[in-house]
Structure formats: structure tokens, C-alpha cells
N, C-alpha and C. Protein backbone atom coordinates (compact mmCIF):
# COMPACT_ATOMS: atom_id res chain seq x y z
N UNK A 1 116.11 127.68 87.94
CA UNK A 1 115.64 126.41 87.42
C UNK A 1 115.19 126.54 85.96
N UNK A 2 114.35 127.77 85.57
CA UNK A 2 114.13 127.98 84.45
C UNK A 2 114.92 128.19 83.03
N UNK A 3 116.11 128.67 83.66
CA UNK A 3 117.49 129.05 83.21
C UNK A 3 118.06 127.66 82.47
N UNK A 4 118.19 126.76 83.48
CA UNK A 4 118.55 125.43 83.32
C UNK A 4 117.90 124.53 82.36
N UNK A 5 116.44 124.84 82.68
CA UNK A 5 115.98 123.92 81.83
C UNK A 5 116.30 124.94 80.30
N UNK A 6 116.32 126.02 80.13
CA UNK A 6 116.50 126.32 78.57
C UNK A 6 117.88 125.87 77.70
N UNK A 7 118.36 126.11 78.89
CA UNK A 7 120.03 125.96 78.51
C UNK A 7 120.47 123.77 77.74
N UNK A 8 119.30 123.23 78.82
CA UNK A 8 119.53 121.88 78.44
C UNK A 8 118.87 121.66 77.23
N UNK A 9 117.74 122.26 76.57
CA UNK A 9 116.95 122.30 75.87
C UNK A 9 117.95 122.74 74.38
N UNK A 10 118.67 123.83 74.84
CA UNK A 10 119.35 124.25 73.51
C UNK A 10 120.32 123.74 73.25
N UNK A 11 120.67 122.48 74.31
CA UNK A 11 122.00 121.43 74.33
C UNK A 11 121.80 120.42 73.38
N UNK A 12 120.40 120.17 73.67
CA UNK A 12 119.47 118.81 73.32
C UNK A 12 119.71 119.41 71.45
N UNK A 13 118.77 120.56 71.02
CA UNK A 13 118.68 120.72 70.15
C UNK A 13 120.00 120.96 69.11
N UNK A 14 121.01 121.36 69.89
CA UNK A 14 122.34 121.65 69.03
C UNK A 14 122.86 120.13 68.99
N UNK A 15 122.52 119.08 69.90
CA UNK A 15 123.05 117.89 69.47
C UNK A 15 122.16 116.78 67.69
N UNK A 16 120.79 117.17 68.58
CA UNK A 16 120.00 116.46 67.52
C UNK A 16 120.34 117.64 65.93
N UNK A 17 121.10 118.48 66.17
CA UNK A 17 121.11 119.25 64.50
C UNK A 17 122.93 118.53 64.04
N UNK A 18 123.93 118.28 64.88
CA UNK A 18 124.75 117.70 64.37
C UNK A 18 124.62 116.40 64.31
N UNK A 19 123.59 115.27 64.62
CA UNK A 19 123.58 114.48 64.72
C UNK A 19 122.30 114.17 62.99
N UNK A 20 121.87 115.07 62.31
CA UNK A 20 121.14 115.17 61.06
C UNK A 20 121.85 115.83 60.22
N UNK A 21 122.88 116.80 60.98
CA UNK A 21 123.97 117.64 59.55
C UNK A 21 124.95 116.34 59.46
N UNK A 22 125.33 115.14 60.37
CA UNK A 22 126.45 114.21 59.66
C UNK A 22 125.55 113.03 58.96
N UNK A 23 124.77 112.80 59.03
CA UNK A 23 123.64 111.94 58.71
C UNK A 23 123.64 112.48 57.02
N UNK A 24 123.47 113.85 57.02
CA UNK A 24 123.10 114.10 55.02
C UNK A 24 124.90 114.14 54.86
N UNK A 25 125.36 114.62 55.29
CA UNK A 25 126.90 114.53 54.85
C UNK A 25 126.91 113.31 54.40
N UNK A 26 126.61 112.13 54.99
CA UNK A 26 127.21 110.52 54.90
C UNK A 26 126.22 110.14 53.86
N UNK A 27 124.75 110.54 53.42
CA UNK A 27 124.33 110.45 52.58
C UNK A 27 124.64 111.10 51.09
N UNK A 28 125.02 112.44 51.09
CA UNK A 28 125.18 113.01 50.37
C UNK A 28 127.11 111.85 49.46
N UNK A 29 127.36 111.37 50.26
CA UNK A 29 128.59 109.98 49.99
C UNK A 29 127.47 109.39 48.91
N UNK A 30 127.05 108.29 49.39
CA UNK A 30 126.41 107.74 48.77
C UNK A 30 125.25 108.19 47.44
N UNK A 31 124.73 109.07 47.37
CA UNK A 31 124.10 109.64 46.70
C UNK A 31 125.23 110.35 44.85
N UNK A 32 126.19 110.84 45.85
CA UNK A 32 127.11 110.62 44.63
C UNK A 32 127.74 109.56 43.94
N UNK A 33 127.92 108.52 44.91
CA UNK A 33 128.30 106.93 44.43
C UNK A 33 126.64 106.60 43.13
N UNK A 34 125.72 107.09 43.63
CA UNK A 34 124.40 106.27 43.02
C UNK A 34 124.68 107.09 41.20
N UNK A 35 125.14 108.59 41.24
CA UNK A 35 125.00 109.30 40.21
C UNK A 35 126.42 108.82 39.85
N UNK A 36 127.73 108.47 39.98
CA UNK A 36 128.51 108.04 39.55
C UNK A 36 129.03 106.74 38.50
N UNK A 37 127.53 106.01 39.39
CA UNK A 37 127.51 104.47 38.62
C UNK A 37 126.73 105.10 37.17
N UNK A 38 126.17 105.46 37.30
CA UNK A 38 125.03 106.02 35.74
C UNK A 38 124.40 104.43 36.09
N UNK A 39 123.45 104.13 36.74
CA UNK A 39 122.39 103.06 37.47
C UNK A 39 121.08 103.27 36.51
N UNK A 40 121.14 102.27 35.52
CA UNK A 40 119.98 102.02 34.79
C UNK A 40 118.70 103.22 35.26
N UNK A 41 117.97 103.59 34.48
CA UNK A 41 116.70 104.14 34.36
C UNK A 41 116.10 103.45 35.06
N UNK A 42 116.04 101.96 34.77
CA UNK A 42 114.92 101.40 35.70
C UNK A 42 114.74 101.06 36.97
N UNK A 43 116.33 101.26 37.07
CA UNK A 43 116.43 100.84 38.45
C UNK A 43 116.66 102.17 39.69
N UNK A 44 115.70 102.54 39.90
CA UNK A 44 115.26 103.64 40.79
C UNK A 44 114.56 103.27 42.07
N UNK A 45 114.62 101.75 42.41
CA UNK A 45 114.31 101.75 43.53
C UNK A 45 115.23 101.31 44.70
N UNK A 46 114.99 101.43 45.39
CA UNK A 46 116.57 101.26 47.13
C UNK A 46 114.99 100.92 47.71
N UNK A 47 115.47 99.72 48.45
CA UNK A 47 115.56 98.80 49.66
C UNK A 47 115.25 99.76 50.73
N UNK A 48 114.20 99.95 51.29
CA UNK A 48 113.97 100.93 52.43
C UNK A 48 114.63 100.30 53.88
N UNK A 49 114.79 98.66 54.28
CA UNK A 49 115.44 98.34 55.40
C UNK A 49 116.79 98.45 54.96
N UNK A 50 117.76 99.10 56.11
CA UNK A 50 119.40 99.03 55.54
C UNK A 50 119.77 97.92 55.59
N UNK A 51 120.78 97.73 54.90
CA UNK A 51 121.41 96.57 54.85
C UNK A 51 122.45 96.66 56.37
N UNK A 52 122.52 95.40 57.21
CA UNK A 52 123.45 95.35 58.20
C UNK A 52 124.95 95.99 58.00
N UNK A 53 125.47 96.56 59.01
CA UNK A 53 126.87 96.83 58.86
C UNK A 53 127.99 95.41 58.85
N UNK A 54 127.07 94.35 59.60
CA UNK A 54 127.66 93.38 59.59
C UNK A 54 128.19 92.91 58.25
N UNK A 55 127.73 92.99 57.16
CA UNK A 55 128.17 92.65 55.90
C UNK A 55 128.69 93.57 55.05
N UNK A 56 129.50 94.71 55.84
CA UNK A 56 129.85 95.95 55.50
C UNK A 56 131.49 95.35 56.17
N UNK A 57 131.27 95.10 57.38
CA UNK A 57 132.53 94.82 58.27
C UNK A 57 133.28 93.61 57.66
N UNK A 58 132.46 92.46 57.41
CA UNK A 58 132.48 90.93 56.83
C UNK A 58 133.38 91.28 55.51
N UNK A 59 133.17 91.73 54.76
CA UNK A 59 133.95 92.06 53.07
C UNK A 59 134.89 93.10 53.17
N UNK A 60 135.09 94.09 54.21
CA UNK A 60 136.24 94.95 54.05
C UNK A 60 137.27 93.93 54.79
N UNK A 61 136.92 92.95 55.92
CA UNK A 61 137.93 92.43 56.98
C UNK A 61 138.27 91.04 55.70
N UNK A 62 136.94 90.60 55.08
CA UNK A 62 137.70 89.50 54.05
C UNK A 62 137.36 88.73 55.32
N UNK A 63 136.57 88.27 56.14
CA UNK A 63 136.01 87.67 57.19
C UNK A 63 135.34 87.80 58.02
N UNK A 64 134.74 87.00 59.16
CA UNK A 64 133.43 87.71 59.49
C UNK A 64 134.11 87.77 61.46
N UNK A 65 134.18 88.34 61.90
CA UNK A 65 134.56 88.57 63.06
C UNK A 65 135.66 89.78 63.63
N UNK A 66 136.49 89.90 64.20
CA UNK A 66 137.03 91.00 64.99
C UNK A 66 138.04 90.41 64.49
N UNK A 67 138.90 89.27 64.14
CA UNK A 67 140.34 89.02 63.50
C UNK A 67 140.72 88.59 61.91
N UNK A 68 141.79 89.73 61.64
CA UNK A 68 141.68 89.49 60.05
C UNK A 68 142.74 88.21 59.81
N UNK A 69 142.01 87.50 59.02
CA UNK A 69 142.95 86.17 59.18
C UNK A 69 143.32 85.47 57.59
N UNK A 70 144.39 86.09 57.21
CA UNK A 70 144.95 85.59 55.65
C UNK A 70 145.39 84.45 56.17
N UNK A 71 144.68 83.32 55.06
CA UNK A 71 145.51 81.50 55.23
C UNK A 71 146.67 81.58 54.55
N UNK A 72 147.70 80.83 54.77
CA UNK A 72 149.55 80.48 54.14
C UNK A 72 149.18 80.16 52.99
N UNK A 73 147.68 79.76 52.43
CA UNK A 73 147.86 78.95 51.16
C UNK A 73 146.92 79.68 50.34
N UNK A 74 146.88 81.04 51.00
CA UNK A 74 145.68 81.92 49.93
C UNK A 74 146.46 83.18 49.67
N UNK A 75 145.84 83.74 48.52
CA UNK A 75 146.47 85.38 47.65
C UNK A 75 145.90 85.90 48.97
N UNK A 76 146.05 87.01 48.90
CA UNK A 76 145.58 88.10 50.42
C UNK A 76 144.92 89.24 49.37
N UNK A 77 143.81 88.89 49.51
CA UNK A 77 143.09 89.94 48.74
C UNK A 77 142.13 91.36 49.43
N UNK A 78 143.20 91.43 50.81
CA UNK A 78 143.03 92.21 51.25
C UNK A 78 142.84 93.79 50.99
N UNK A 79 141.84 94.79 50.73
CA UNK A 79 142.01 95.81 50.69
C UNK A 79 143.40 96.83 51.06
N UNK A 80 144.19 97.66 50.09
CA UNK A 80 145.11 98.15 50.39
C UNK A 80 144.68 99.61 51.82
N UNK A 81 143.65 99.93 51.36
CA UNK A 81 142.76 100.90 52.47
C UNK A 81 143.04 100.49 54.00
N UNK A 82 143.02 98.88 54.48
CA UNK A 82 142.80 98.11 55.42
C UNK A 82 143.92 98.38 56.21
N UNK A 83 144.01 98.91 57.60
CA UNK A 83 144.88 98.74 58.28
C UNK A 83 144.10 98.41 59.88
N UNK A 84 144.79 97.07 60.32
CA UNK A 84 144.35 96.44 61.26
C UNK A 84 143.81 97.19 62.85
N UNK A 85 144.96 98.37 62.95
CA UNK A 85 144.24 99.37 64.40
C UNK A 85 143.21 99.90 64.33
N UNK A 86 143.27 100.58 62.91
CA UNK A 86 141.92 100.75 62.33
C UNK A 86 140.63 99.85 62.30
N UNK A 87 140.63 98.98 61.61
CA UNK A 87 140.31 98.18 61.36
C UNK A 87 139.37 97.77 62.76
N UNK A 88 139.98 97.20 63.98
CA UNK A 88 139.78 97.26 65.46
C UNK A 88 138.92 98.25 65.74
N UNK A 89 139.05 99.06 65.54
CA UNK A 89 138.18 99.99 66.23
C UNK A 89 136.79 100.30 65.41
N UNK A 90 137.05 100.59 64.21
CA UNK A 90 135.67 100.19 63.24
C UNK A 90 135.29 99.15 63.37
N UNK A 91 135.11 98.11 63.87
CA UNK A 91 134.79 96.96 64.37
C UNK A 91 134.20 96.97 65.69
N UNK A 92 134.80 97.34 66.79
CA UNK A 92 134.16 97.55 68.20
C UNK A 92 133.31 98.75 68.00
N UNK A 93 132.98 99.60 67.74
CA UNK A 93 132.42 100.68 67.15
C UNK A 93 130.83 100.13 66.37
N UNK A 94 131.06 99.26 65.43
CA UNK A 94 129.96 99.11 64.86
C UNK A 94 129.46 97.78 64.52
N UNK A 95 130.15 96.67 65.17
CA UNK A 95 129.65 95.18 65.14
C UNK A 95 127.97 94.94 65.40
N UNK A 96 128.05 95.59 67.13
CA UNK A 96 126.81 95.20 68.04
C UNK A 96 125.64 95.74 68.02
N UNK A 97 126.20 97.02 66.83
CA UNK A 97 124.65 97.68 66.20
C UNK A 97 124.00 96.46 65.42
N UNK A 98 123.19 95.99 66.14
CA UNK A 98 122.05 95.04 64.84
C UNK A 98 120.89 95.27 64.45
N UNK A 99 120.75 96.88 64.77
CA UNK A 99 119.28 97.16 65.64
C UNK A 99 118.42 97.36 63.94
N UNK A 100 117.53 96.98 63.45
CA UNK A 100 116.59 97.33 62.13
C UNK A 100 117.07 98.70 61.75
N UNK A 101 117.29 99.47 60.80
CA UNK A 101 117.28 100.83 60.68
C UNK A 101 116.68 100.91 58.77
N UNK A 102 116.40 101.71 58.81
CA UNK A 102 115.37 102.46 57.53
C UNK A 102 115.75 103.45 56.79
N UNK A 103 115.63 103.85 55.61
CA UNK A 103 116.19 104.89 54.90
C UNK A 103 114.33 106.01 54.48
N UNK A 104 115.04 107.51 54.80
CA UNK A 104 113.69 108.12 54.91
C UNK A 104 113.79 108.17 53.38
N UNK A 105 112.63 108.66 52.78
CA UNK A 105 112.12 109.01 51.40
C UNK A 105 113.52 110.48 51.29
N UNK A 106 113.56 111.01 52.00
CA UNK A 106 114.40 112.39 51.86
C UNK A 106 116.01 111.98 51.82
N UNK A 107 116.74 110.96 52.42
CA UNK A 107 117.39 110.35 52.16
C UNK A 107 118.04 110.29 50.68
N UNK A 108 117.39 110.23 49.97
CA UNK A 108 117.32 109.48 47.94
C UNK A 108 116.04 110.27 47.62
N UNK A 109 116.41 111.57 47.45
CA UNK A 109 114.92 112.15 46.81
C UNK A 109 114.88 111.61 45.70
N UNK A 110 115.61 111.34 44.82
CA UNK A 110 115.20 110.93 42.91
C UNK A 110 115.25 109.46 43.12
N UNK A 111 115.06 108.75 44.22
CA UNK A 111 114.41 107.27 44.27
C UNK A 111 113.16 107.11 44.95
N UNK A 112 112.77 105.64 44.62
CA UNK A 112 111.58 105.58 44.86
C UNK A 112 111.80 104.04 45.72
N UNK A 113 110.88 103.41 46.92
CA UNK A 113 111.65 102.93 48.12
C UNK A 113 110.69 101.53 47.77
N UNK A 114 111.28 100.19 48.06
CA UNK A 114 110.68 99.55 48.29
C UNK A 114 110.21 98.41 50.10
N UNK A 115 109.37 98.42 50.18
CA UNK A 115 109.52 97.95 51.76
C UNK A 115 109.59 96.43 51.93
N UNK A 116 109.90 95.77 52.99
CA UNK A 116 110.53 94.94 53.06
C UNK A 116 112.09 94.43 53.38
N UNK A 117 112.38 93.13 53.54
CA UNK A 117 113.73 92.90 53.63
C UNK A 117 114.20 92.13 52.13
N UNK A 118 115.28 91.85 52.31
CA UNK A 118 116.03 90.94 50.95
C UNK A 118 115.36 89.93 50.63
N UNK A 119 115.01 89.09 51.63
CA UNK A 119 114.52 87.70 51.13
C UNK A 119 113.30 87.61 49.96
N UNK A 120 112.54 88.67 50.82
CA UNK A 120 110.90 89.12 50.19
C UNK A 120 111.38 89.20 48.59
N UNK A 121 112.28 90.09 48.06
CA UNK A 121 112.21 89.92 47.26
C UNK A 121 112.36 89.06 45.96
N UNK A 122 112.81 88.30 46.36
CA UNK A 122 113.04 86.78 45.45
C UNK A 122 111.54 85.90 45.48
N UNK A 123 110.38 86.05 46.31
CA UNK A 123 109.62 85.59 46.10
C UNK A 123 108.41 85.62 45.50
N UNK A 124 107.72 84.82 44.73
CA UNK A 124 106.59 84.99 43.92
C UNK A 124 105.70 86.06 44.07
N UNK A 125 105.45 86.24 44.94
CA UNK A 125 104.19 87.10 45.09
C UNK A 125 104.72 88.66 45.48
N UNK A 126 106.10 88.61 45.76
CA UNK A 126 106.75 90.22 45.48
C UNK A 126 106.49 90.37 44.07
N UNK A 127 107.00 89.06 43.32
CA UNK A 127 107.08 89.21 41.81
C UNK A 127 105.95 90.10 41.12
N UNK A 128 104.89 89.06 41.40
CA UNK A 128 103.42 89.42 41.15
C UNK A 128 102.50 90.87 41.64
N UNK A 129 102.91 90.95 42.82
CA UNK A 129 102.65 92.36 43.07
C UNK A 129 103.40 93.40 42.21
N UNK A 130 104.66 93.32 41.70
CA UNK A 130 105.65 94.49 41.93
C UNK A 130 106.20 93.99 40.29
N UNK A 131 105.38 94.10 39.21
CA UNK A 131 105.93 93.27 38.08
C UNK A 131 107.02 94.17 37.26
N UNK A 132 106.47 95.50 37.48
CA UNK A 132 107.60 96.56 36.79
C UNK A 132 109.19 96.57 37.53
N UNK A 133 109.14 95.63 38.70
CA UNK A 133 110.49 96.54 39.29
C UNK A 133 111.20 94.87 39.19
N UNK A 134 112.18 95.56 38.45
CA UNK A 134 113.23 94.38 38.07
C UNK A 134 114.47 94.45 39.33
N UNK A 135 114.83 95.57 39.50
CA UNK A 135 115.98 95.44 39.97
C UNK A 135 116.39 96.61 41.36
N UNK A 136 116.54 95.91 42.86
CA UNK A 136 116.26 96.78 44.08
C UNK A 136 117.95 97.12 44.10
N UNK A 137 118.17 98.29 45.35
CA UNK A 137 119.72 98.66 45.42
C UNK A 137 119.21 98.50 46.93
N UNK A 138 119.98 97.97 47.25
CA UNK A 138 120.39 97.55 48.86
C UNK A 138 121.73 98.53 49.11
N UNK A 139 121.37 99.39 50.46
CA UNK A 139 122.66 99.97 50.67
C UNK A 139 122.45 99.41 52.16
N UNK A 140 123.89 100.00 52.78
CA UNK A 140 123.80 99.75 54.30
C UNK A 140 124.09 101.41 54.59
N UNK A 141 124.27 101.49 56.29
CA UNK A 141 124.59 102.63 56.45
C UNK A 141 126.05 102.92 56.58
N UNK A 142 126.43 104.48 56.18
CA UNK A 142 127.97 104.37 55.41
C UNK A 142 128.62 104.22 57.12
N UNK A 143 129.70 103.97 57.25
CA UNK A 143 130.30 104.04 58.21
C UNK A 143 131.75 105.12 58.45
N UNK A 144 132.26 105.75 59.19
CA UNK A 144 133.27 106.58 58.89
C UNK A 144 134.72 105.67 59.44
N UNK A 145 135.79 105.73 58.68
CA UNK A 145 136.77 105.23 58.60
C UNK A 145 138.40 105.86 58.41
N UNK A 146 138.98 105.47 59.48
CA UNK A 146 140.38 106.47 59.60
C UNK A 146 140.17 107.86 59.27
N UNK A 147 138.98 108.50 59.90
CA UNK A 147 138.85 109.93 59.78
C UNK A 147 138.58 110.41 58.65
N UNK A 148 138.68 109.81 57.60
CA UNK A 148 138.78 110.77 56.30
C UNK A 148 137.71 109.79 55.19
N UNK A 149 137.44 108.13 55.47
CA UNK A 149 137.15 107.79 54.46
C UNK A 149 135.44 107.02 54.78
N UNK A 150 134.50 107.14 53.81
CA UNK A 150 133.47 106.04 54.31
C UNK A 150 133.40 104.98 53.40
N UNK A 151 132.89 104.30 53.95
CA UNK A 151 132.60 102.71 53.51
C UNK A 151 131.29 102.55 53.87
N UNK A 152 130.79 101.34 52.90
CA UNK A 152 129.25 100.99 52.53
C UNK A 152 129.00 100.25 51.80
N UNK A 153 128.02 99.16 52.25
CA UNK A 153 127.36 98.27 51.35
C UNK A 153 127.05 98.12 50.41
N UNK A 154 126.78 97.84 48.81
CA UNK A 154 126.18 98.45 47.84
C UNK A 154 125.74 96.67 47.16
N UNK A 155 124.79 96.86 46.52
CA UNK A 155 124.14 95.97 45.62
C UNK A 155 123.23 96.16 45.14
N UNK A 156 122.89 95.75 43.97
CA UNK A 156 121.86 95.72 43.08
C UNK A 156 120.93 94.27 43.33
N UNK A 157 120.04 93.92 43.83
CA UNK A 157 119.25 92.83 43.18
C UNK A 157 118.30 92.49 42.67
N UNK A 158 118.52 91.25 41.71
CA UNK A 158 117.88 91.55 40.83
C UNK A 158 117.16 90.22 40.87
N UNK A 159 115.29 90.33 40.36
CA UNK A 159 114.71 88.56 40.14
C UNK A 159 115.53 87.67 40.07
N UNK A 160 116.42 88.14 38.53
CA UNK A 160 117.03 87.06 38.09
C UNK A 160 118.45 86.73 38.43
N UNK A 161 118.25 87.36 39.62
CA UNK A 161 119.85 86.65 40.68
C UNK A 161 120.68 87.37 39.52
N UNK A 162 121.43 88.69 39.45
CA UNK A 162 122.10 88.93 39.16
C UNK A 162 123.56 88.67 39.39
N UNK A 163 124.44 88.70 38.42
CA UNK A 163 125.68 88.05 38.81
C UNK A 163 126.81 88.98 38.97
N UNK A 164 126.80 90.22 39.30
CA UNK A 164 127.38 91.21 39.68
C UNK A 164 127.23 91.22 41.13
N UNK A 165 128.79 91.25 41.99
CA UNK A 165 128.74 91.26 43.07
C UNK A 165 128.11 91.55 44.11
N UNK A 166 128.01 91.05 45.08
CA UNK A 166 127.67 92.56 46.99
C UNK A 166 129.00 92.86 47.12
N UNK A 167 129.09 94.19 47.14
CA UNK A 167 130.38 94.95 47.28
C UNK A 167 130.42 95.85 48.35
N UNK A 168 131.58 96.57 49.08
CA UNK A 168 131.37 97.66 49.92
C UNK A 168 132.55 99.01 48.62
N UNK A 169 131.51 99.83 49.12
CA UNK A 169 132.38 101.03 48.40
C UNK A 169 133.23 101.67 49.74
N UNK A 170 134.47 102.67 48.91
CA UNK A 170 135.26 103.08 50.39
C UNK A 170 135.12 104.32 49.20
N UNK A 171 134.87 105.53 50.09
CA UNK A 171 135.04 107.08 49.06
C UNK A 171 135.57 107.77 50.21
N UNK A 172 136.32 108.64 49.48
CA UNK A 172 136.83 110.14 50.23
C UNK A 172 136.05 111.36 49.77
N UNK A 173 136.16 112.29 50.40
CA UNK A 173 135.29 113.72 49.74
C UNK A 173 137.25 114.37 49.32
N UNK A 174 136.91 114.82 48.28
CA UNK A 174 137.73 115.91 47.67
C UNK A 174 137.29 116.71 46.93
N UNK A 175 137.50 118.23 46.94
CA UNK A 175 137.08 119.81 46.40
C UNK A 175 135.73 119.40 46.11
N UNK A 176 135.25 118.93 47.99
CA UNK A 176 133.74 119.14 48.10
C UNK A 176 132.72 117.92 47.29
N UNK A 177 133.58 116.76 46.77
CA UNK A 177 132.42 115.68 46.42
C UNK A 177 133.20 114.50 46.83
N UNK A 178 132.44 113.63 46.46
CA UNK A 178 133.03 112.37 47.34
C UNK A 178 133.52 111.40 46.02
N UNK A 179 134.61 110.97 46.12
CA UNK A 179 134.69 109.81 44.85
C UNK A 179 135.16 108.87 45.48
N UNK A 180 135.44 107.70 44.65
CA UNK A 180 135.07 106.57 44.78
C UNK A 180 136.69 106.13 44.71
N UNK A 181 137.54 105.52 46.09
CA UNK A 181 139.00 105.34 45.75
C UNK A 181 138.92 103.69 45.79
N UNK A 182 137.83 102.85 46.06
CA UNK A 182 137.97 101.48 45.77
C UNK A 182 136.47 101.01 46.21
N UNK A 183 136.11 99.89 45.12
CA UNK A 183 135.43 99.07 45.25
C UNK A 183 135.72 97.36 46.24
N UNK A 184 134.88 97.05 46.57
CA UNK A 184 135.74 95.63 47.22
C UNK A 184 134.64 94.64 46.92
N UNK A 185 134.62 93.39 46.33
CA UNK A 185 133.63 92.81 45.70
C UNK A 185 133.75 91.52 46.86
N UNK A 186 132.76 91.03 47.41
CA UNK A 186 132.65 90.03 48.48
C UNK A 186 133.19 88.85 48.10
N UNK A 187 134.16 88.34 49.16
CA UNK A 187 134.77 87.50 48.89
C UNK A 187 134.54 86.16 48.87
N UNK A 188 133.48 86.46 49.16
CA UNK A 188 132.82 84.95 49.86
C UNK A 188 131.73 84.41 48.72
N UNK A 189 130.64 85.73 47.89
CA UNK A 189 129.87 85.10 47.00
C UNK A 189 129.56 85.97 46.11
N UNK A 190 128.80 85.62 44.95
CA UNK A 190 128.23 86.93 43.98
C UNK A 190 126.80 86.66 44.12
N UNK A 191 126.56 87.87 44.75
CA UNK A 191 124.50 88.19 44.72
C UNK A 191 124.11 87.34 46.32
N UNK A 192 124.81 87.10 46.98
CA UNK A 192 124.57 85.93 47.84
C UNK A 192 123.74 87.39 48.70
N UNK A 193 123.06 86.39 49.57
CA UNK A 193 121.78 86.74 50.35
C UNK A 193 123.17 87.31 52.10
């Protein structure tokens, strides 16, 4: 019995260590996206609630649900990345997660976190409290895609309703860093909530 219980114990623990070694991998994505942009000096702070995957799924599909649906009378500004089996399964996979999730301080060591959700920040008294910080980065969490690629939320916002998109980034890792093979700028709005 004793046997057993060690053996489950060192099961437990070899899961919870690959389940924190893919966690900085998928960060260590993003973290090179943040040093890639060259992101203002001032803007050193990230959004401590993640941003939903739902609006991760919403701008790569170019719609918000499980079917990708180009109209007869629109350009198809579909991502060339996008392929629909794919597509399906990154979708059933990560729709029904809605659950709150958080980014630790260790996450973004050379940032500094603000708490709260999106809305908070557009309002007066964030203003007033928080007068130095012009401009938050909202990420979501990256998601993995056709094996090789991640995708992720990205935005800047800013008081003054900035007019630079909500975008999802899609990066690959090659000779060990991750770059950046397309941006996708939301199709639906710029800065929208």
C-alpha cells in the first residue's frame, strides 16, 4: 500500500511539472512577441485577468461560433494559417473554458500587473487612482494550434481609446525563439471592449 501511494505521488508530481514546463514554454511565446514589438517604456503594465479565449477563437474564425462563414458579397479575409479541421478542433477544445484565469507576477518578470477587468479601466476613478499608467496590454492565454503554431490575444489599451486594433498573434518557435508569422487585426472593431 505504501508502495502505491509513492508511486501515485510521483505520478501526481511528474504531471503537475509538465503541466508548468508547457505553461513557461507558451509564455516564453508571448514574452518574445512583447520584446519584438519594442512596446513603449511606459507601457509596462499587462492586465492581470486574461483576456477570454473566446475573443481569441472570434478573430482567427472571422466569427463568433463553431462555423466559419464567408458571405457571397464579402472579401474573405480569412487568415491564410486557417484551416477548417483544424480550426474544429481548436474550437471544441477551448470554447467552454470561460472559467476567470490570472497571469502570475513570474509570468512577465520585466512587467508590472494591473488588477481588475477591461471595463475598470476606462473609468474615472481607475483614472484618478492610477494617473501615471496610460496604457494596459491585455493578453489572453496562448492556445496551441496544428501542432506547431500558437495563437493569442494581444492589445494595448489605452484612456484615450486607442485606435490600434484587438488582434490575435499566431507565432511558430524556430532555432529556439518564437516569431511572429501573422498578425490578425479584429474584424469586427478597433479597441472595442
Amino acid at each position: 500500500m505504501k508502495k502505491i501511494k509513492e508511486i501515485l505521488q510521483v505520478i501526481l508530481l511528474l504531471f503537475i511539472y509538465c503541466i508548468n514546463a508547457q505553461n513557461v514554454e507558451n509564455y516564453e511565446s508571448i514574452n518574445d512577441f512583447l520584446k519584438s514589438e519594442k512596446i513603449n517604456l511606459q507601457t509596462k503594465y499587462i492586465l492581470r485577468s486574461k483576456e477570454s479565449n473566446l475573443q481569441t477563437l472570434r478573430i482567427f474564425n472571422r466569427g463568433e461560433g463553431p462555423d466559419h462563414i464567408v458571405y457571397q458579397d464579402e472579401i474573405d479575409l480569412t487568415s491564410d494559417y486557417f484551416n477548417e479541421k483544424h480550426w474544429k478542433k481548436l474550437y471544441s477544445t477551448n470554447a467552454k473554458d470561460t472559467g476567470k484565469k490570472y497571469w502570475k507576477n513570474d509570468d512577465f518578470p520585466e512587467y508590472k500587473f494591473v488588477e481588475g477587468n477591461r471595463n475598470m479601466l476606462f473609468k474615472e476613478t481607475f483614472l484618478q487612482q492610477n494617473p501615471d499608467i496610460k496604457d494596459v496590454i491585455v493578453l489572453s492565454e496562448p492556445l496551441h494550434y496544428k501542432n506547431k503554431y500558437i495563437i493569442f490575444f494581444f492589445h494595448i489599451d489605452n484612456y484615450m481609446f486607442s485606435s490600434k486594433p484587438q488582434m490575435i498573434v499566431i507565432m511558430k518557435k524556430e532555432k529556439n525563439k518564437w516569431i511572429v508569422v501573422e498578425k490578425v487585426s479584429d474584424y469586427n472593431c478597433s479597441g472595442c471592449l
